[in-house]
PDB file of N, CA and C in Angstrom:
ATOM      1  N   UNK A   1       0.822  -1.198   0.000  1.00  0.00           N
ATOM      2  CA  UNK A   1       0.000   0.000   0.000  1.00  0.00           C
ATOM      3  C   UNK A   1       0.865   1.260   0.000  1.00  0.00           C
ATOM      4  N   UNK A   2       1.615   1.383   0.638  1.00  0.00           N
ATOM      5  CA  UNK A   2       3.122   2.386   0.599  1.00  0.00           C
ATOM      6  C   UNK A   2       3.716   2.775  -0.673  1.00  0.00           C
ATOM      7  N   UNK A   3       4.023   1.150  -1.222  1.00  0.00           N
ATOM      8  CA  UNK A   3       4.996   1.732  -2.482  1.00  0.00           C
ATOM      9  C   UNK A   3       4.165   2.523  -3.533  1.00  0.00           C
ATOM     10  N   UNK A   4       2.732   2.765  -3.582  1.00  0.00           N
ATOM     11  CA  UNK A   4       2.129   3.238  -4.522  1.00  0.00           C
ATOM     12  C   UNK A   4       2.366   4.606  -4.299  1.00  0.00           C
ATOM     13  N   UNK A   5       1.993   5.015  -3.060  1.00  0.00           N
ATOM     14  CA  UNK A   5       2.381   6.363  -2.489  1.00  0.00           C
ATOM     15  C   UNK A   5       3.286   6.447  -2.583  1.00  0.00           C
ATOM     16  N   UNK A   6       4.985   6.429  -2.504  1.00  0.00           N
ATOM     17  CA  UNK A   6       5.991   6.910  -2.760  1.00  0.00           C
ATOM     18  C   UNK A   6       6.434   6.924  -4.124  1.00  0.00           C
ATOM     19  N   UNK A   7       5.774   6.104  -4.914  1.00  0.00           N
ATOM     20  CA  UNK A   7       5.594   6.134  -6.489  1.00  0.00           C
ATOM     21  C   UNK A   7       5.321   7.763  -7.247  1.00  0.00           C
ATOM     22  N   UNK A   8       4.205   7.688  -6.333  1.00  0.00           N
ATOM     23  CA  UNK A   8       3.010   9.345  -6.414  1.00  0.00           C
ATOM     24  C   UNK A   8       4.185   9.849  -6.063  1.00  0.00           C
ATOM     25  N   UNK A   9       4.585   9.977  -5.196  1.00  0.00           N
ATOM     26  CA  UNK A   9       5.641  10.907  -4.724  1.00  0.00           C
ATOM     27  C   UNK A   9       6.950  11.095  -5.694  1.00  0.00           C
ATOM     28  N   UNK A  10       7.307  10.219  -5.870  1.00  0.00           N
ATOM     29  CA  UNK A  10       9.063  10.177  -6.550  1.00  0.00           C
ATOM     30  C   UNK A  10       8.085  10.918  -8.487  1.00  0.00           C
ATOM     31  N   UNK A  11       7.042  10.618  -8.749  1.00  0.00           N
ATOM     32  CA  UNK A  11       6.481  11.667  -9.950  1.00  0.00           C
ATOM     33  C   UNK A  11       6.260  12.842  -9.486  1.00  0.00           C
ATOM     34  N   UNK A  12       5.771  13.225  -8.781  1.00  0.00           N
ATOM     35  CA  UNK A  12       5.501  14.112  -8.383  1.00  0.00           C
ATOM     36  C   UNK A  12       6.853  15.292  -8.397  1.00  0.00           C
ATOM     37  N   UNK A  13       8.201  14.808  -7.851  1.00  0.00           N
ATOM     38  CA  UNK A  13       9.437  15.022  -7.642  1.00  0.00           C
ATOM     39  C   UNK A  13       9.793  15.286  -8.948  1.00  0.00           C
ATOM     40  N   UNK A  14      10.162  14.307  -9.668  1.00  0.00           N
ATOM     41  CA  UNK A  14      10.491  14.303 -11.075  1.00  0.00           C
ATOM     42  C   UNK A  14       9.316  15.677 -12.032  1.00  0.00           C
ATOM     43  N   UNK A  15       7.996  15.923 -11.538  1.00  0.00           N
ATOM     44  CA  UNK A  15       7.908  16.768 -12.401  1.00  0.00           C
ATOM     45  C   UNK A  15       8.075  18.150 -11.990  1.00  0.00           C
ATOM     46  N   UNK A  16       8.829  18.293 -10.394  1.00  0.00           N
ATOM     47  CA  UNK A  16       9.206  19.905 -10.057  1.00  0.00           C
ATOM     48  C   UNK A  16      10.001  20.085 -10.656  1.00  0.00           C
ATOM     49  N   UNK A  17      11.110  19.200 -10.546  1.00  0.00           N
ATOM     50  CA  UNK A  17      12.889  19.129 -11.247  1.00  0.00           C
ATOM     51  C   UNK A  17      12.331  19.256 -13.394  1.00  0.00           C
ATOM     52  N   UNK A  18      11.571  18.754 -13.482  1.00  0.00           N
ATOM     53  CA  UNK A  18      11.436  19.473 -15.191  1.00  0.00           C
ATOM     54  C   UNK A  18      11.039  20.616 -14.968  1.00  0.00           C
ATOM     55  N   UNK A  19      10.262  21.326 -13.950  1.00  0.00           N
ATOM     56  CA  UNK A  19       9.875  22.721 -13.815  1.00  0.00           C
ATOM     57  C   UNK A  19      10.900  23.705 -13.645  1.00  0.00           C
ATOM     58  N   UNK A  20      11.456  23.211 -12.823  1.00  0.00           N
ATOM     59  CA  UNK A  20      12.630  24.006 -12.309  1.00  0.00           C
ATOM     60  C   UNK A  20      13.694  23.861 -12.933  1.00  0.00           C
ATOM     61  N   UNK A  21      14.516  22.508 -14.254  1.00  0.00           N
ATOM     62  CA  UNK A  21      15.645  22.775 -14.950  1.00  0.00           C
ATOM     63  C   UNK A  21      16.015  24.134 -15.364  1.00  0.00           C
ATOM     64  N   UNK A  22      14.572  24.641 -16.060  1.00  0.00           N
ATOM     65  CA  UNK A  22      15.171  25.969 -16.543  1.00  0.00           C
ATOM     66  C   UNK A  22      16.315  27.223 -15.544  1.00  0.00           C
ATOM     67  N   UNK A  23      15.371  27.000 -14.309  1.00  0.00           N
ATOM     68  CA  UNK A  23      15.816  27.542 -13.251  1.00  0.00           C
ATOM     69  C   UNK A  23      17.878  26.938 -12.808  1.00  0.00           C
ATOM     70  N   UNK A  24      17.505  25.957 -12.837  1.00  0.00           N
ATOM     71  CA  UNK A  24      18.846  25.353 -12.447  1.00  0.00           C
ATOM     72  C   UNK A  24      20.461  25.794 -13.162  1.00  0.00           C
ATOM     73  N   UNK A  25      19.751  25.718 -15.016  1.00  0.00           N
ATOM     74  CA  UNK A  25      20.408  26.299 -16.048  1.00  0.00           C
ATOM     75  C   UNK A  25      21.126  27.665 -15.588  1.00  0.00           C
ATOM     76  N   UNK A  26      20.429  28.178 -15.415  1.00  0.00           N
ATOM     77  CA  UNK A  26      20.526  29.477 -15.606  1.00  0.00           C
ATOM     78  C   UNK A  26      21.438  30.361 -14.033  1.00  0.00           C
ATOM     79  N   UNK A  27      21.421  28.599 -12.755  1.00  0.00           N
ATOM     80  CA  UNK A  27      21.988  29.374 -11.412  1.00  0.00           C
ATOM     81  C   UNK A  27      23.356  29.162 -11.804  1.00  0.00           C
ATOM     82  N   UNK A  28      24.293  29.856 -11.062  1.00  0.00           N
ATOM     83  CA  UNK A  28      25.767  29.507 -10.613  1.00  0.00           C
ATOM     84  C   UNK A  28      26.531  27.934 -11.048  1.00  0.00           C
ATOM     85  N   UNK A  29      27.272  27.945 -11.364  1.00  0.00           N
ATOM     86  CA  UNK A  29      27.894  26.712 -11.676  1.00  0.00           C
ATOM     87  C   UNK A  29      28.088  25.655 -10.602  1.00  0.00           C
ATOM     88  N   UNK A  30      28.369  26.361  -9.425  1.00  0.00           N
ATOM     89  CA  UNK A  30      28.393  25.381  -8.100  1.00  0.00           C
ATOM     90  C   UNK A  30      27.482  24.950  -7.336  1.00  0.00           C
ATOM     91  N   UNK A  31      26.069  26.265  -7.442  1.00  0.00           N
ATOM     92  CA  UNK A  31      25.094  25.595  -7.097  1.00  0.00           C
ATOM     93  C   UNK A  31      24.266  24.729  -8.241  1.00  0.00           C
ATOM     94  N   UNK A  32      24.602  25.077  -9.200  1.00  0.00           N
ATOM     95  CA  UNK A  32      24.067  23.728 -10.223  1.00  0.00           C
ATOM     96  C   UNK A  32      24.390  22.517 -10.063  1.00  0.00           C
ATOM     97  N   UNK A  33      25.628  22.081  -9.274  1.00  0.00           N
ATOM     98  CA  UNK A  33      26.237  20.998  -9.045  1.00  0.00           C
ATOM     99  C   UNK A  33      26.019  20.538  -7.893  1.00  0.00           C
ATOM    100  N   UNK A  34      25.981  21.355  -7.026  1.00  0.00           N
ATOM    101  CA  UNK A  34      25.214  20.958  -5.525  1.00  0.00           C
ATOM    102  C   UNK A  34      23.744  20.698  -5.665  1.00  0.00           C
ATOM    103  N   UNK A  35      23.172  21.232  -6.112  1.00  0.00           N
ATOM    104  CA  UNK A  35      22.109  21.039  -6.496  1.00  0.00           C
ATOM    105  C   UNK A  35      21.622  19.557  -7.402  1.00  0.00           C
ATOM    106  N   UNK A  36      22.204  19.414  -8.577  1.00  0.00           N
ATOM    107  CA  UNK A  36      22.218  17.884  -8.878  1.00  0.00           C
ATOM    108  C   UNK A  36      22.964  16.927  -7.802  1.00  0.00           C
ATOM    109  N   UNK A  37      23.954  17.437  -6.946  1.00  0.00           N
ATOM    110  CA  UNK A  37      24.200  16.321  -6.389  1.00  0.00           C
ATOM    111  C   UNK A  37      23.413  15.702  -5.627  1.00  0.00           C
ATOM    112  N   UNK A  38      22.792  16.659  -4.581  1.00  0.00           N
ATOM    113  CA  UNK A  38      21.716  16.716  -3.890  1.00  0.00           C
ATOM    114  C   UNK A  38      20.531  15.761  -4.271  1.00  0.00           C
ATOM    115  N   UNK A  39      19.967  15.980  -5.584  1.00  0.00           N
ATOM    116  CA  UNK A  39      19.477  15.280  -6.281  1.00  0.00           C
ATOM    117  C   UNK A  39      19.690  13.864  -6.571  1.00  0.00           C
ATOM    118  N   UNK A  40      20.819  13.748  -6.505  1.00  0.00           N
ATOM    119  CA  UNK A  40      21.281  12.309  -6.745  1.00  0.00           C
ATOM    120  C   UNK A  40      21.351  11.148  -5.620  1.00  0.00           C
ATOM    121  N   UNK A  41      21.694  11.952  -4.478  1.00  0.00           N
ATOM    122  CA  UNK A  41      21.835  11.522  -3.682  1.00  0.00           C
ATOM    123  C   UNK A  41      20.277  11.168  -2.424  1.00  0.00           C
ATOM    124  N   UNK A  42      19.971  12.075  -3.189  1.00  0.00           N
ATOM    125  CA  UNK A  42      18.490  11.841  -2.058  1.00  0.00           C
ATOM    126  C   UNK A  42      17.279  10.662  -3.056  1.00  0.00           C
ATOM    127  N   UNK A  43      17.704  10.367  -4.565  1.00  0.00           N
ATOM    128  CA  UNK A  43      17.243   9.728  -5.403  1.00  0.00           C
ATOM    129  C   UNK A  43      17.972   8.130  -4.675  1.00  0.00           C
ATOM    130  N   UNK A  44      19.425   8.496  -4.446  1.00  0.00           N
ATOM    131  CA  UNK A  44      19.676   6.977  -4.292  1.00  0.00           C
ATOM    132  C   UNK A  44      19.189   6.782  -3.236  1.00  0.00           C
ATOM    133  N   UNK A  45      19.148   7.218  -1.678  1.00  0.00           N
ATOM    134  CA  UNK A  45      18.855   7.060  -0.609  1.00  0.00           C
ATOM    135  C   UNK A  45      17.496   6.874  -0.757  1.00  0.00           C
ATOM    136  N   UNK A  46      16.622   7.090  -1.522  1.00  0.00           N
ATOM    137  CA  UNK A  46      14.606   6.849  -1.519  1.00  0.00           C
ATOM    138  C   UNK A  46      15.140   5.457  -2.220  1.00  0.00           C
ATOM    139  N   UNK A  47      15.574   5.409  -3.280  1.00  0.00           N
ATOM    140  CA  UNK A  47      15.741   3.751  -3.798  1.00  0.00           C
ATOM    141  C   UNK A  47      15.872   2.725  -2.773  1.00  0.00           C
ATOM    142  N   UNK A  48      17.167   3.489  -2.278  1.00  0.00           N
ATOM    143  CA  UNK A  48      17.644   1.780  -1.439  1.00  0.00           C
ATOM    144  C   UNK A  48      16.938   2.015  -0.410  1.00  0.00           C
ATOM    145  N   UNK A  49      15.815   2.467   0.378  1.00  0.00           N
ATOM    146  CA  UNK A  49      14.998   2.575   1.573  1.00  0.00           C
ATOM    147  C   UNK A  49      13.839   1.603   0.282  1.00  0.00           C
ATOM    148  N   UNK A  50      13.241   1.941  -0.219  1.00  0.00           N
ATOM    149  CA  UNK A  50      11.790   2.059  -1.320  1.00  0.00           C
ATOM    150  C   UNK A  50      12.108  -0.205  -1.746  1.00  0.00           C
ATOM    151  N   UNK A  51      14.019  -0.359  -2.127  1.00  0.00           N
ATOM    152  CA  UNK A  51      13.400  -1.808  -2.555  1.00  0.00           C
ATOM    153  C   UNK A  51      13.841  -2.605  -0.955  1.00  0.00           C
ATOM    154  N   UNK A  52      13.870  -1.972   0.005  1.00  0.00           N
ATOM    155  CA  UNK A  52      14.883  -3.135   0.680  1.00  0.00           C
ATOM    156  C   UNK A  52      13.484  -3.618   1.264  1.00  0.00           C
ATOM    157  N   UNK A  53      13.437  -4.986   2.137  1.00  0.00           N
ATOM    158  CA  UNK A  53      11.912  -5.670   2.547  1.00  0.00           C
ATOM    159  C   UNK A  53      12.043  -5.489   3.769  1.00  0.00           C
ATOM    160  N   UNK A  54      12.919  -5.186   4.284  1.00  0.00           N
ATOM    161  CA  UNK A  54      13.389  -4.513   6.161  1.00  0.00           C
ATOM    162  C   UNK A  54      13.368  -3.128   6.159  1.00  0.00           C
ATOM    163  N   UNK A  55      12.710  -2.541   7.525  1.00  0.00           N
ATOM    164  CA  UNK A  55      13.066  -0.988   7.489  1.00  0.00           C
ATOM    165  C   UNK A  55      14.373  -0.291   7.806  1.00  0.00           C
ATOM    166  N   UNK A  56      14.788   0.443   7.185  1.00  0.00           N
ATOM    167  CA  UNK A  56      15.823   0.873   6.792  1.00  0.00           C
ATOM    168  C   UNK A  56      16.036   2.278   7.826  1.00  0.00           C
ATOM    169  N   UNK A  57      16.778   2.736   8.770  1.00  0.00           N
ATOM    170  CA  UNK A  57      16.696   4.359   9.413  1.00  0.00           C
ATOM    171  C   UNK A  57      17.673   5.006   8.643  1.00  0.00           C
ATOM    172  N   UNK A  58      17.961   5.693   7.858  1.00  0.00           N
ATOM    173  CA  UNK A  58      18.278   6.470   7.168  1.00  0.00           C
ATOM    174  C   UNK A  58      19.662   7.147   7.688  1.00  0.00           C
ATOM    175  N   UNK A  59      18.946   7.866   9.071  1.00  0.00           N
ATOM    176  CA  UNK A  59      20.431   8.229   9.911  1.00  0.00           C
ATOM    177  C   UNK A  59      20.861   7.510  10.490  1.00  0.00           C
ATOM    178  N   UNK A  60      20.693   6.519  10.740  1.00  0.00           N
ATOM    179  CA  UNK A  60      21.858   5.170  11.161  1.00  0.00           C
ATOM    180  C   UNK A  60      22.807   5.023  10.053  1.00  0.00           C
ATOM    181  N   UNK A  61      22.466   5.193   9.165  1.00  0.00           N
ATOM    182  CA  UNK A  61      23.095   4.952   8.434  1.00  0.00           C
ATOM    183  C   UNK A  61      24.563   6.132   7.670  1.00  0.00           C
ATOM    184  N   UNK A  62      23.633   7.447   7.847  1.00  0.00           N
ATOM    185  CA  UNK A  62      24.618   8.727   7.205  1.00  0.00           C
ATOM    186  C   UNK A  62      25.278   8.618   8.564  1.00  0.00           C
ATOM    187  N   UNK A  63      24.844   8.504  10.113  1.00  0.00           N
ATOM    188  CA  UNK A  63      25.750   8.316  10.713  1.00  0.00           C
ATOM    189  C   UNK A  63      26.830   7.550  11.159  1.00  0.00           C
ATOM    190  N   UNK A  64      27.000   6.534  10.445  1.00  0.00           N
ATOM    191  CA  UNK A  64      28.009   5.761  10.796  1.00  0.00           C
ATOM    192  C   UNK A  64      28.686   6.115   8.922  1.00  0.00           C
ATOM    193  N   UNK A  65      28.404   6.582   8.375  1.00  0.00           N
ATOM    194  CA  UNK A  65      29.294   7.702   7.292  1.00  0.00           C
ATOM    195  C   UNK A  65      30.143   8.804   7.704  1.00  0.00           C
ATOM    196  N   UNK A  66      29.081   9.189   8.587  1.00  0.00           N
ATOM    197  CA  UNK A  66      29.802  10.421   8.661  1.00  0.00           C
ATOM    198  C   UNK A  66      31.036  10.251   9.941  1.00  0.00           C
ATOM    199  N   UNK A  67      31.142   9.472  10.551  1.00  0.00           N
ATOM    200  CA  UNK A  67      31.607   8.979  11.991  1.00  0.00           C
ATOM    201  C   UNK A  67      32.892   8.879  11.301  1.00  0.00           C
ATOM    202  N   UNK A  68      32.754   8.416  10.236  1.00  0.00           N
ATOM    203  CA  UNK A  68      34.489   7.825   9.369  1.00  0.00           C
ATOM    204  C   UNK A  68      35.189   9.531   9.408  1.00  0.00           C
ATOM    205  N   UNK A  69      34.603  10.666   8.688  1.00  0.00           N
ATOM    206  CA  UNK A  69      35.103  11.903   9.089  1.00  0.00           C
ATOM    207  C   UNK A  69      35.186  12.802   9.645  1.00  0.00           C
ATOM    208  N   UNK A  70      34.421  12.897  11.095  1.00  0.00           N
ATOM    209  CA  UNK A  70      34.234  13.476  12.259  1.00  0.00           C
ATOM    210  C   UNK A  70      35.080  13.064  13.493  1.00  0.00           C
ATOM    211  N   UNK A  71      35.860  13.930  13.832  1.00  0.00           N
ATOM    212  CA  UNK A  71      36.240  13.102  15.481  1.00  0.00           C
ATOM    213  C   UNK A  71      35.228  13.378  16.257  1.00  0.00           C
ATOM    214  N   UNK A  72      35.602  11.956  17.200  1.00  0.00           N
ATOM    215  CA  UNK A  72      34.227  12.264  18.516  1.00  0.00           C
ATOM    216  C   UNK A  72      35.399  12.033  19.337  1.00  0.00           C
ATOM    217  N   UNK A  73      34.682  12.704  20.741  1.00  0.00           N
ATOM    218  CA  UNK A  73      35.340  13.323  21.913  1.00  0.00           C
ATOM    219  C   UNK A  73      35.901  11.521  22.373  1.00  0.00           C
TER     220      UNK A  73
END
Protein backbone atom coordinates (compact mmCIF):
# COMPACT_ATOMS: atom_id res chain seq x y z
CA UNK A 1 0.00 0.00 0.00
CA UNK A 2 3.12 2.39 0.60
CA UNK A 3 5.00 1.73 -2.48
CA UNK A 4 2.13 3.24 -4.52
CA UNK A 5 2.38 6.36 -2.49
CA UNK A 6 5.99 6.91 -2.76
CA UNK A 7 5.59 6.13 -6.49
CA UNK A 8 3.01 9.34 -6.41
CA UNK A 9 5.64 10.91 -4.72
CA UNK A 10 9.06 10.18 -6.55
CA UNK A 11 6.48 11.67 -9.95
CA UNK A 12 5.50 14.11 -8.38
CA UNK A 13 9.44 15.02 -7.64
CA UNK A 14 10.49 14.30 -11.08
CA UNK A 15 7.91 16.77 -12.40
CA UNK A 16 9.21 19.90 -10.06
CA UNK A 17 12.89 19.13 -11.25
CA UNK A 18 11.44 19.47 -15.19
CA UNK A 19 9.88 22.72 -13.82
CA UNK A 20 12.63 24.01 -12.31
CA UNK A 21 15.64 22.78 -14.95
CA UNK A 22 15.17 25.97 -16.54
CA UNK A 23 15.82 27.54 -13.25
CA UNK A 24 18.85 25.35 -12.45
CA UNK A 25 20.41 26.30 -16.05
CA UNK A 26 20.53 29.48 -15.61
CA UNK A 27 21.99 29.37 -11.41
CA UNK A 28 25.77 29.51 -10.61
CA UNK A 29 27.89 26.71 -11.68
CA UNK A 30 28.39 25.38 -8.10
CA UNK A 31 25.09 25.59 -7.10
CA UNK A 32 24.07 23.73 -10.22
CA UNK A 33 26.24 21.00 -9.04
CA UNK A 34 25.21 20.96 -5.52
CA UNK A 35 22.11 21.04 -6.50
CA UNK A 36 22.22 17.88 -8.88
CA UNK A 37 24.20 16.32 -6.39
CA UNK A 38 21.72 16.72 -3.89
CA UNK A 39 19.48 15.28 -6.28
CA UNK A 40 21.28 12.31 -6.75
CA UNK A 41 21.84 11.52 -3.68
CA UNK A 42 18.49 11.84 -2.06
CA UNK A 43 17.24 9.73 -5.40
CA UNK A 44 19.68 6.98 -4.29
CA UNK A 45 18.86 7.06 -0.61
CA UNK A 46 14.61 6.85 -1.52
CA UNK A 47 15.74 3.75 -3.80
CA UNK A 48 17.64 1.78 -1.44
CA UNK A 49 15.00 2.57 1.57
CA UNK A 50 11.79 2.06 -1.32
CA UNK A 51 13.40 -1.81 -2.55
CA UNK A 52 14.88 -3.14 0.68
CA UNK A 53 11.91 -5.67 2.55
CA UNK A 54 13.39 -4.51 6.16
CA UNK A 55 13.07 -0.99 7.49
CA UNK A 56 15.82 0.87 6.79
CA UNK A 57 16.70 4.36 9.41
CA UNK A 58 18.28 6.47 7.17
CA UNK A 59 20.43 8.23 9.91
CA UNK A 60 21.86 5.17 11.16
CA UNK A 61 23.10 4.95 8.43
CA UNK A 62 24.62 8.73 7.21
CA UNK A 63 25.75 8.32 10.71
CA UNK A 64 28.01 5.76 10.80
CA UNK A 65 29.29 7.70 7.29
CA UNK A 66 29.80 10.42 8.66
CA UNK A 67 31.61 8.98 11.99
CA UNK A 68 34.49 7.82 9.37
CA UNK A 69 35.10 11.90 9.09
CA UNK A 70 34.23 13.48 12.26
CA UNK A 71 36.24 13.10 15.48
CA UNK A 72 34.23 12.26 18.52
CA UNK A 73 35.34 13.32 21.91
Amino acid sequence: MIKPLLFTYLGMVVAVIIMDFKHLKQAAVINRWLSYGLIVVSAGIWFYVTSLSKTVFVTTWLTQLIQRWLPLP
